[in-house]
C-alpha atoms as a PDB file:
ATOM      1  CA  UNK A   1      28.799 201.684  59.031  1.00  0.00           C
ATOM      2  CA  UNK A   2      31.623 200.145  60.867  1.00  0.00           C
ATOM      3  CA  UNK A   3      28.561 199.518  63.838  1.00  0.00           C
ATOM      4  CA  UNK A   4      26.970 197.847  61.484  1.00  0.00           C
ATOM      5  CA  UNK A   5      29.810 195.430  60.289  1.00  0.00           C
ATOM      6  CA  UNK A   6      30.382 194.795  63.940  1.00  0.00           C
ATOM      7  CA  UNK A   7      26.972 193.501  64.376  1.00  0.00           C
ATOM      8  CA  UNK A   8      26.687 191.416  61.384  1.00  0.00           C
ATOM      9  CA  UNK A   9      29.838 190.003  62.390  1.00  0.00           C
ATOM     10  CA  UNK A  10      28.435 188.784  65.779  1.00  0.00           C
ATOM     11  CA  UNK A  11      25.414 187.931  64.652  1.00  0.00           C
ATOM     12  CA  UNK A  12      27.049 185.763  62.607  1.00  0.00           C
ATOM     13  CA  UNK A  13      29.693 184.097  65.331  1.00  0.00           C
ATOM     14  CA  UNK A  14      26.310 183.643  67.257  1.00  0.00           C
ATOM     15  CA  UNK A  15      24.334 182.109  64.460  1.00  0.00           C
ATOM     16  CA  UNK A  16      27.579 179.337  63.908  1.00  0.00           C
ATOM     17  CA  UNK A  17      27.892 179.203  67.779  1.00  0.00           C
ATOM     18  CA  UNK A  18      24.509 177.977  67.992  1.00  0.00           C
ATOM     19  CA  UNK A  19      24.877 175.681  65.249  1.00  0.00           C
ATOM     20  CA  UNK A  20      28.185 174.083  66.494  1.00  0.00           C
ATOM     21  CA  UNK A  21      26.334 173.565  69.927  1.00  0.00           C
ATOM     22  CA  UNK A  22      23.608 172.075  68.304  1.00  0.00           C
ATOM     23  CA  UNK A  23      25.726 169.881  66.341  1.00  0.00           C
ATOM     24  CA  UNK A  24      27.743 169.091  69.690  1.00  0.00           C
ATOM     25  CA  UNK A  25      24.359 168.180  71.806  1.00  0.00           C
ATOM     26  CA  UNK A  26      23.378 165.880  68.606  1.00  0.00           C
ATOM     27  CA  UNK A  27      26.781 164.280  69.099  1.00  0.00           C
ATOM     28  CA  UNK A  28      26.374 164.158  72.782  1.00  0.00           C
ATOM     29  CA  UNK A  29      22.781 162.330  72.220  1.00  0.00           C
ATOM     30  CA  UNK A  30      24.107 159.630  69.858  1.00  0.00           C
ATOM     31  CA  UNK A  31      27.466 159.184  71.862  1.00  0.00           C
ATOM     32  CA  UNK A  32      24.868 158.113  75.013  1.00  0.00           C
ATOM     33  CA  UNK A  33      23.081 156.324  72.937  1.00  0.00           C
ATOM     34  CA  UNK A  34      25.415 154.740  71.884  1.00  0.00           C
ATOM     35  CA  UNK A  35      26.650 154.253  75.613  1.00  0.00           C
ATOM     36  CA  UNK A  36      23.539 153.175  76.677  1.00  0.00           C
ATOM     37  CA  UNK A  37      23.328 150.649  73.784  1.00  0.00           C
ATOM     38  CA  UNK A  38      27.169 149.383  74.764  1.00  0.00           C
ATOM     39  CA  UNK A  39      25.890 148.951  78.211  1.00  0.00           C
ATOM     40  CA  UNK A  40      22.876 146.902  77.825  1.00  0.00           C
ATOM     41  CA  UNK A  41      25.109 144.750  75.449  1.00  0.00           C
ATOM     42  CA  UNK A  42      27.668 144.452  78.218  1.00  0.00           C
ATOM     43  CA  UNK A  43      24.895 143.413  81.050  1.00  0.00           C
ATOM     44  CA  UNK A  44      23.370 140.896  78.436  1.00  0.00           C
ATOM     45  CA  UNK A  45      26.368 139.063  77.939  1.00  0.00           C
ATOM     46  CA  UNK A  46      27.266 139.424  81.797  1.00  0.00           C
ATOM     47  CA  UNK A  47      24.121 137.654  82.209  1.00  0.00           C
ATOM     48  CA  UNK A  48      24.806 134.789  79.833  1.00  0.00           C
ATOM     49  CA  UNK A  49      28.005 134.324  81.075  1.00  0.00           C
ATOM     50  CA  UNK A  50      26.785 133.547  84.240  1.00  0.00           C
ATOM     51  CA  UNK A  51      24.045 131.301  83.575  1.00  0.00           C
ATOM     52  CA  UNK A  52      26.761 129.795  81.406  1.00  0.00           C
ATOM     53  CA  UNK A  53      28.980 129.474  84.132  1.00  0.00           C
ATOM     54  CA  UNK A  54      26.624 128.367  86.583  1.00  0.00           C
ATOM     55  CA  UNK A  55      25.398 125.326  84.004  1.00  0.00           C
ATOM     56  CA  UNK A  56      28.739 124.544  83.863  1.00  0.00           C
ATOM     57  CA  UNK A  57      28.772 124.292  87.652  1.00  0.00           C
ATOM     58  CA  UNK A  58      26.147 122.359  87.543  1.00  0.00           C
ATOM     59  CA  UNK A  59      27.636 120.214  85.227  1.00  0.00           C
ATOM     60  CA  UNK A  60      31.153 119.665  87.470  1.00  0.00           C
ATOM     61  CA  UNK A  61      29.147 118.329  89.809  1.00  0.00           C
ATOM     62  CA  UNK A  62      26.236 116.044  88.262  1.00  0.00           C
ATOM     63  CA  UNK A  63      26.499 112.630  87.541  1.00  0.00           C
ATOM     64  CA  UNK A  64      25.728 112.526  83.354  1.00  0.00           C
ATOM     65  CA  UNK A  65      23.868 109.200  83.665  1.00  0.00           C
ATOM     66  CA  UNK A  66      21.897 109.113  86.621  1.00  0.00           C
ATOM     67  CA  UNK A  67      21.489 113.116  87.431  1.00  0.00           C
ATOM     68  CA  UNK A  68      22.543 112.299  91.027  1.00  0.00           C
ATOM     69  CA  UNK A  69      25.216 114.515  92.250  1.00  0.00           C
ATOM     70  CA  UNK A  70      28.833 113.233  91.613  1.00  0.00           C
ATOM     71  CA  UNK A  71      31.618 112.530  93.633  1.00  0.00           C
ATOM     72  CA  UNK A  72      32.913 115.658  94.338  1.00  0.00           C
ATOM     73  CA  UNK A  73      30.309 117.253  95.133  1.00  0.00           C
ATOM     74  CA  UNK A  74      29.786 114.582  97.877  1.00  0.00           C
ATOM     75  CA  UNK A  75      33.083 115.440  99.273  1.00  0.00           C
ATOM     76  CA  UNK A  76      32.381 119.229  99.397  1.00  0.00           C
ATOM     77  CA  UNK A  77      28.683 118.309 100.435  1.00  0.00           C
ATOM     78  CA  UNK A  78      29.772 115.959 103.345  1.00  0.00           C
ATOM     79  CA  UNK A  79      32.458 118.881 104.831  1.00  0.00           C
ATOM     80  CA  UNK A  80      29.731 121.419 104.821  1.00  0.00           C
ATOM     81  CA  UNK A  81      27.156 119.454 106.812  1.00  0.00           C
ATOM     82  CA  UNK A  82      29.883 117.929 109.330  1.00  0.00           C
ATOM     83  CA  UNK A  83      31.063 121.647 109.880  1.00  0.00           C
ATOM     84  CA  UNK A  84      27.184 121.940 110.380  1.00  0.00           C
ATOM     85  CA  UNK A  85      26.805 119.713 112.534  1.00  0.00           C
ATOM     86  CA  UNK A  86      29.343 120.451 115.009  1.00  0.00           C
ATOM     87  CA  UNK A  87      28.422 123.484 115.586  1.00  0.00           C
ATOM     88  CA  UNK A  88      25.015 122.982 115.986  1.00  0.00           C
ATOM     89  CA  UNK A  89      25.246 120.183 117.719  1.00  0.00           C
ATOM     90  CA  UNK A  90      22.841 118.049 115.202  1.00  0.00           C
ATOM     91  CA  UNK A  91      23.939 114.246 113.752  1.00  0.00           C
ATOM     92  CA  UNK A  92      24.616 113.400 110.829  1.00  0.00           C
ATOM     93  CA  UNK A  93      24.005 110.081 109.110  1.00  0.00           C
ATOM     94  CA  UNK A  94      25.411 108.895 105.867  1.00  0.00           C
ATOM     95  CA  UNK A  95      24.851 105.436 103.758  1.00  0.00           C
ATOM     96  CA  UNK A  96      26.564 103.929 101.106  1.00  0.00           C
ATOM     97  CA  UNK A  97      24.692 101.592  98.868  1.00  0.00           C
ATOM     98  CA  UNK A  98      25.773  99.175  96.467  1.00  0.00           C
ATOM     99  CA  UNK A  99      23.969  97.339  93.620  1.00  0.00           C
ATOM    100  CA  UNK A 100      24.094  93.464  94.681  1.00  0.00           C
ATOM    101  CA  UNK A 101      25.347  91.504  91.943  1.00  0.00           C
ATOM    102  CA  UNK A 102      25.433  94.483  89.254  1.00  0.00           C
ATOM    103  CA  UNK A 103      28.766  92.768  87.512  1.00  0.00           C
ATOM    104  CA  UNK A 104      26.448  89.320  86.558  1.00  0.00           C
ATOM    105  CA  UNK A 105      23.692  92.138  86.010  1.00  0.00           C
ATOM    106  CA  UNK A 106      25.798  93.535  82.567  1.00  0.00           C
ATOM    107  CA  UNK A 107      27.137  90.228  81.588  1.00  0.00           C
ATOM    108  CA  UNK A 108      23.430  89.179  81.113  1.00  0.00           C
ATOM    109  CA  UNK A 109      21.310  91.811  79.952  1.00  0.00           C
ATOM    110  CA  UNK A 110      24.791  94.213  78.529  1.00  0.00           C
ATOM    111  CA  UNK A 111      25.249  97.496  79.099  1.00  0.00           C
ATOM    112  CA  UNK A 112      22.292 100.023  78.049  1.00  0.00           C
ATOM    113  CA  UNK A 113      20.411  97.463  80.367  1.00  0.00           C
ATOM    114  CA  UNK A 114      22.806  98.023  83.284  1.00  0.00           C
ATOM    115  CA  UNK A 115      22.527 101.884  82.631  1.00  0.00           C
ATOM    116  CA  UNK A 116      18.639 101.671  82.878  1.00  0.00           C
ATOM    117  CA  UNK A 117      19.211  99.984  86.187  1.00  0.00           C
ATOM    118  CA  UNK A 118      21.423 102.380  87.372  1.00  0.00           C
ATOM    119  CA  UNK A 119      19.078 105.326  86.537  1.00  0.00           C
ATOM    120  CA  UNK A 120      16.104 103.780  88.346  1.00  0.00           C
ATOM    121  CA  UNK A 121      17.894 102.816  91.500  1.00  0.00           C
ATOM    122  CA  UNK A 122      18.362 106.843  91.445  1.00  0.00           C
ATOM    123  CA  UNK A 123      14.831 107.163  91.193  1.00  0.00           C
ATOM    124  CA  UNK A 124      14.463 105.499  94.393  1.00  0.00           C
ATOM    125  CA  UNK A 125      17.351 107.269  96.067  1.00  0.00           C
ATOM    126  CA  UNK A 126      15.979 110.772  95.126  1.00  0.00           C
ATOM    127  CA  UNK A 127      12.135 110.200  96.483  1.00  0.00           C
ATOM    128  CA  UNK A 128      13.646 108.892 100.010  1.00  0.00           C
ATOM    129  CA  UNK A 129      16.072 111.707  99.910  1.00  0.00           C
ATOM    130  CA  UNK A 130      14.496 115.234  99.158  1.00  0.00           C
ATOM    131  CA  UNK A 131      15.363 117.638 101.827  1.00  0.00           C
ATOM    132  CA  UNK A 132      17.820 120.420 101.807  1.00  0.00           C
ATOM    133  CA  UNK A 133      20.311 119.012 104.322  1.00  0.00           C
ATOM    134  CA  UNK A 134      19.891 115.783 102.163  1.00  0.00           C
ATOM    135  CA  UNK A 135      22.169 114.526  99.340  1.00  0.00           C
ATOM    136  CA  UNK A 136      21.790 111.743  97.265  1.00  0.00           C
ATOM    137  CA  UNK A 137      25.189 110.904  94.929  1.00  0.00           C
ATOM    138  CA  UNK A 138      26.578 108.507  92.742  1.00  0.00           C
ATOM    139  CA  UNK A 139      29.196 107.277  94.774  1.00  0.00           C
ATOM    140  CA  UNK A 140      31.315 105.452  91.684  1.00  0.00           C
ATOM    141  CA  UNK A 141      29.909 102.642  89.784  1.00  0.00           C
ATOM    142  CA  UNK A 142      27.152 100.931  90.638  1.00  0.00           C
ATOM    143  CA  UNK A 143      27.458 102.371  94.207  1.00  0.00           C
ATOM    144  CA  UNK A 144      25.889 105.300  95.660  1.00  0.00           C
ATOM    145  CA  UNK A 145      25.897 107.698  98.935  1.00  0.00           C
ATOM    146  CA  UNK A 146      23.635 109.287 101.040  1.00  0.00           C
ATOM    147  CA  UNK A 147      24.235 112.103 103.411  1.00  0.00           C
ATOM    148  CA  UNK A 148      21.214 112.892 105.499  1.00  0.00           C
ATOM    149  CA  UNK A 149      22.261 115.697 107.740  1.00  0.00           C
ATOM    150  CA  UNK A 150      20.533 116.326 111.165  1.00  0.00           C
ATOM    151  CA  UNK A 151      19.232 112.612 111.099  1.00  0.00           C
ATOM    152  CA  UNK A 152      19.902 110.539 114.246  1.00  0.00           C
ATOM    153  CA  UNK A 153      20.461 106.655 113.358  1.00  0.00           C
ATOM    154  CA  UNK A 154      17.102 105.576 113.587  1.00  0.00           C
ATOM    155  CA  UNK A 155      15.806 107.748 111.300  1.00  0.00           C
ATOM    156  CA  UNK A 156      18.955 106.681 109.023  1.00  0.00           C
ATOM    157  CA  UNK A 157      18.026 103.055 109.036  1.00  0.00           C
ATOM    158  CA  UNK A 158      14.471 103.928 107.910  1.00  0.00           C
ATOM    159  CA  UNK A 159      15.553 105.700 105.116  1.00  0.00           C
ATOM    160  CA  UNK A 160      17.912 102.849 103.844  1.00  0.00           C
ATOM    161  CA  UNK A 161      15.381 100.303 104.513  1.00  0.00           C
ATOM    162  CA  UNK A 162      12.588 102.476 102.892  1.00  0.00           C
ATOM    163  CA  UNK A 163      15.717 103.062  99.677  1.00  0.00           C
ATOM    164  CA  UNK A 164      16.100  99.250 100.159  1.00  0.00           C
ATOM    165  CA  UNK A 165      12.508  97.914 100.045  1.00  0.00           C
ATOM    166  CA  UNK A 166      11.881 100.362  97.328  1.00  0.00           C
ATOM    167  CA  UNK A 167      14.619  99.255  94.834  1.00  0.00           C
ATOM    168  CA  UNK A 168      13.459  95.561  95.207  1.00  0.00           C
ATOM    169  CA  UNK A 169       9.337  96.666  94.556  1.00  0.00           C
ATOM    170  CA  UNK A 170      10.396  98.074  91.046  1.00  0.00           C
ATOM    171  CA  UNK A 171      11.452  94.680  90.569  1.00  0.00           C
ATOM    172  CA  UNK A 172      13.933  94.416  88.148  1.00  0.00           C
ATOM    173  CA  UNK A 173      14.750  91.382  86.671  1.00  0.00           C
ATOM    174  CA  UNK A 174      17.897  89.978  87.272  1.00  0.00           C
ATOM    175  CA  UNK A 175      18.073  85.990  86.587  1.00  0.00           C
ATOM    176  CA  UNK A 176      21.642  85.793  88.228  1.00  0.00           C
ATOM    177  CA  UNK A 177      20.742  87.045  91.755  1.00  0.00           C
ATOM    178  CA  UNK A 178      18.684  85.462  94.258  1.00  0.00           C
ATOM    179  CA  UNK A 179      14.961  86.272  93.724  1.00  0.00           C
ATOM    180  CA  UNK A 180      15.481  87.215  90.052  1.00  0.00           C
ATOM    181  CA  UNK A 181      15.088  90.841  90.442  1.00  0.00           C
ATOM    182  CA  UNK A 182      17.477  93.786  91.661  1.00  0.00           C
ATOM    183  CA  UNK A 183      18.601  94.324  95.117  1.00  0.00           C
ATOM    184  CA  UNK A 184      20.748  97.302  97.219  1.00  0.00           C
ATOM    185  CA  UNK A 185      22.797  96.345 100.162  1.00  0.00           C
ATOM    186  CA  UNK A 186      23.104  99.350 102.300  1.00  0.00           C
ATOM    187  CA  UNK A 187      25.724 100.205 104.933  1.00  0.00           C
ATOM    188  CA  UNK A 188      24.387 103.361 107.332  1.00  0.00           C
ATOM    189  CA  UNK A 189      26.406 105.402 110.189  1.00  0.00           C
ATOM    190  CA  UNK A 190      25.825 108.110 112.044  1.00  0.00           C
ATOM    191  CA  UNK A 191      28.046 110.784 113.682  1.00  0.00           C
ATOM    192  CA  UNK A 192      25.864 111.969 116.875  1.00  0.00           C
ATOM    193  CA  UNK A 193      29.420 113.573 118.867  1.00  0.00           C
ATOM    194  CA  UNK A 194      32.720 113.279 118.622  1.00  0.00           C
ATOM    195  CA  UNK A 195      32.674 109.144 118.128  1.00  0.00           C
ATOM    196  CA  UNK A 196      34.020 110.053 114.555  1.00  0.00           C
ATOM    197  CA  UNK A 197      36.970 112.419 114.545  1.00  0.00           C
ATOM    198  CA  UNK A 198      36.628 113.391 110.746  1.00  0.00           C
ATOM    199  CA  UNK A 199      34.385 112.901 107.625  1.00  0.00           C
ATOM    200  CA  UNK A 200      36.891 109.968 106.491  1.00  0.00           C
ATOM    201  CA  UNK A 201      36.140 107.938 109.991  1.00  0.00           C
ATOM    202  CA  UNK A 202      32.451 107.932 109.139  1.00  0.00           C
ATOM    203  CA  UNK A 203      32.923 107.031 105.812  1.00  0.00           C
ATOM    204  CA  UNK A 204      35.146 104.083 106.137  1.00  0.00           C
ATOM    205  CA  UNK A 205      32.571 103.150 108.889  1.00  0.00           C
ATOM    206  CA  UNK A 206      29.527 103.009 106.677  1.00  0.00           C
ATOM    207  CA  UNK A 207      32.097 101.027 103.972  1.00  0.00           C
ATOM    208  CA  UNK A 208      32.846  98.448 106.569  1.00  0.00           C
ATOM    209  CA  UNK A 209      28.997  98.356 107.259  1.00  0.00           C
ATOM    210  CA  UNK A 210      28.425  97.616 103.773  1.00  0.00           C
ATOM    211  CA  UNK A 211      30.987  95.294 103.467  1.00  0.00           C
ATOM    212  CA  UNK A 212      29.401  93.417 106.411  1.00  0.00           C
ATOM    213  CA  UNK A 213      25.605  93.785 104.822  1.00  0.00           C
ATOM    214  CA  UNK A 214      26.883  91.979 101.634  1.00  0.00           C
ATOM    215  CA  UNK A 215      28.706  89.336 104.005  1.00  0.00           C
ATOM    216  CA  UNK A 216      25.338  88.519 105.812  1.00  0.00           C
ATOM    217  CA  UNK A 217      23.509  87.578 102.143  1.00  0.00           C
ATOM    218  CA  UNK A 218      22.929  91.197 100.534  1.00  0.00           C
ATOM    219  CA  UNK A 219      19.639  92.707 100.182  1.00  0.00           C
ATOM    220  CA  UNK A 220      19.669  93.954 103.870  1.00  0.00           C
ATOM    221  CA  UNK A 221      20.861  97.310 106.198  1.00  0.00           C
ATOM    222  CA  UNK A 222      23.488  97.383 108.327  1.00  0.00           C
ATOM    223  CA  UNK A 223      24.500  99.962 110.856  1.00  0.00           C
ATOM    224  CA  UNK A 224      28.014 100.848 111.988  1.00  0.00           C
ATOM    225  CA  UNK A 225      28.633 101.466 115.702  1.00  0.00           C
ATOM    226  CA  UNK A 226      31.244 103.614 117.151  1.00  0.00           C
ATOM    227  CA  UNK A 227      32.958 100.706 118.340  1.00  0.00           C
ATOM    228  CA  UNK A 228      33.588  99.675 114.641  1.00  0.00           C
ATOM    229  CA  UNK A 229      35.136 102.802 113.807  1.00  0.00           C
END
């Protein structure tokens, strides 16, 4: 009899046992679930975060109007290809170009106008300027830059006069300037060695170069020399 107790009293621990590790592995199954669940929710908004992050990015560093780059990310651009440069021992050529007359270009036609110009002259800049080691910015304004990196001078000056002849075939009108349509004056240097200690000495060269472009009647290229630096 008392056998007999003993063994109904197991069987019944074992029966519960079972049960309670059933009901354990069920928990088990839904807690991963509900892991798994948590985690794919956790690597979905990891992802949108950064494609958020990077369109923001993006964003710090795009002109809104023209969807050139912007100024800053010239100034980042232009220290990673004169690092580049130098130690490959490749030149770099930049240009700055400036809208001739752009000031009479608003009083006349007003401001959306002067905005439509802006966005075309872009146009032109980004065709002449497509590679990788290229840039093409909006420098502040109604002027622009251009870093071309490993480009010697001469193939600088064919770019601005290919950016230059292509603004004035587009042919905007513009009453106030000679030849009634739109022109770019372009100023163009090029670091080939150690003419230019620093980023800042080729810049200021190309500005007197454009400077001296606009002096000589506008609409033309003009290329810094060492010497003017």
């Amino acid at each position: 009899m008392w056998a007999l107790w003993v063994a109904g009293i197991l069987a019944a621990v074992a029966v519960i046992y079972a049960w309670r590790v059933r009901q354990l592995e069920r928990s088990e199954r839904r807690l991963m679930r509900l892991v798994e669940e948590r985690t794919a929710e956790l690597r979905e908004r990891t992802a949108q975060l950064e494609i958020a992050n990077t369109a923001l990015e993006e964003l710090a560093t795009v002109d809104p109007l023209t969807g050139l780059a912007n100024r800053r990310r010239f100034d980042v651009f232009v220290q990673q290809e004169w690092q580049r440069a130098a130690r490959h021992g490749l030149p770099l050529s930049l240009m700055l170009i400036d809208i001739d007359y752009f000031k009479r270009f608003n009083d006349r036609y007003g401001h959306p106008a002067g905005d439509e110009c802006l966005r075309q002259v872009a146009a032109v800049l980004r065709a002449a300027a497509n590679r990788v080691s290229d840039l093409t910015c909006r420098y502040g304004g109604e002027e622009f830059a251009v870093v071309l990196g490993g480009t010697d001078a001469q193939g600088a000056r064919t770019v601005a006069e290919f950016i230059r002849h292509g603004v004035e075939l587009i042919a905007i009108p513009h009453e106030d300037a000679p030849g009634s349509v739109v022109t770019v004056s372009i100023g163009v240097g090029t670091r080939t060695g150690d003419e230019y200690g620093r980023p800042a000495a080729l810049i200021a060269a190309c500005d007197r170069a454009l400077y001296e472009a606009k002096n000589l009647g506008r609409n033309r290229t003009h290329v810094a020399t060492p010497v003017e630096a």
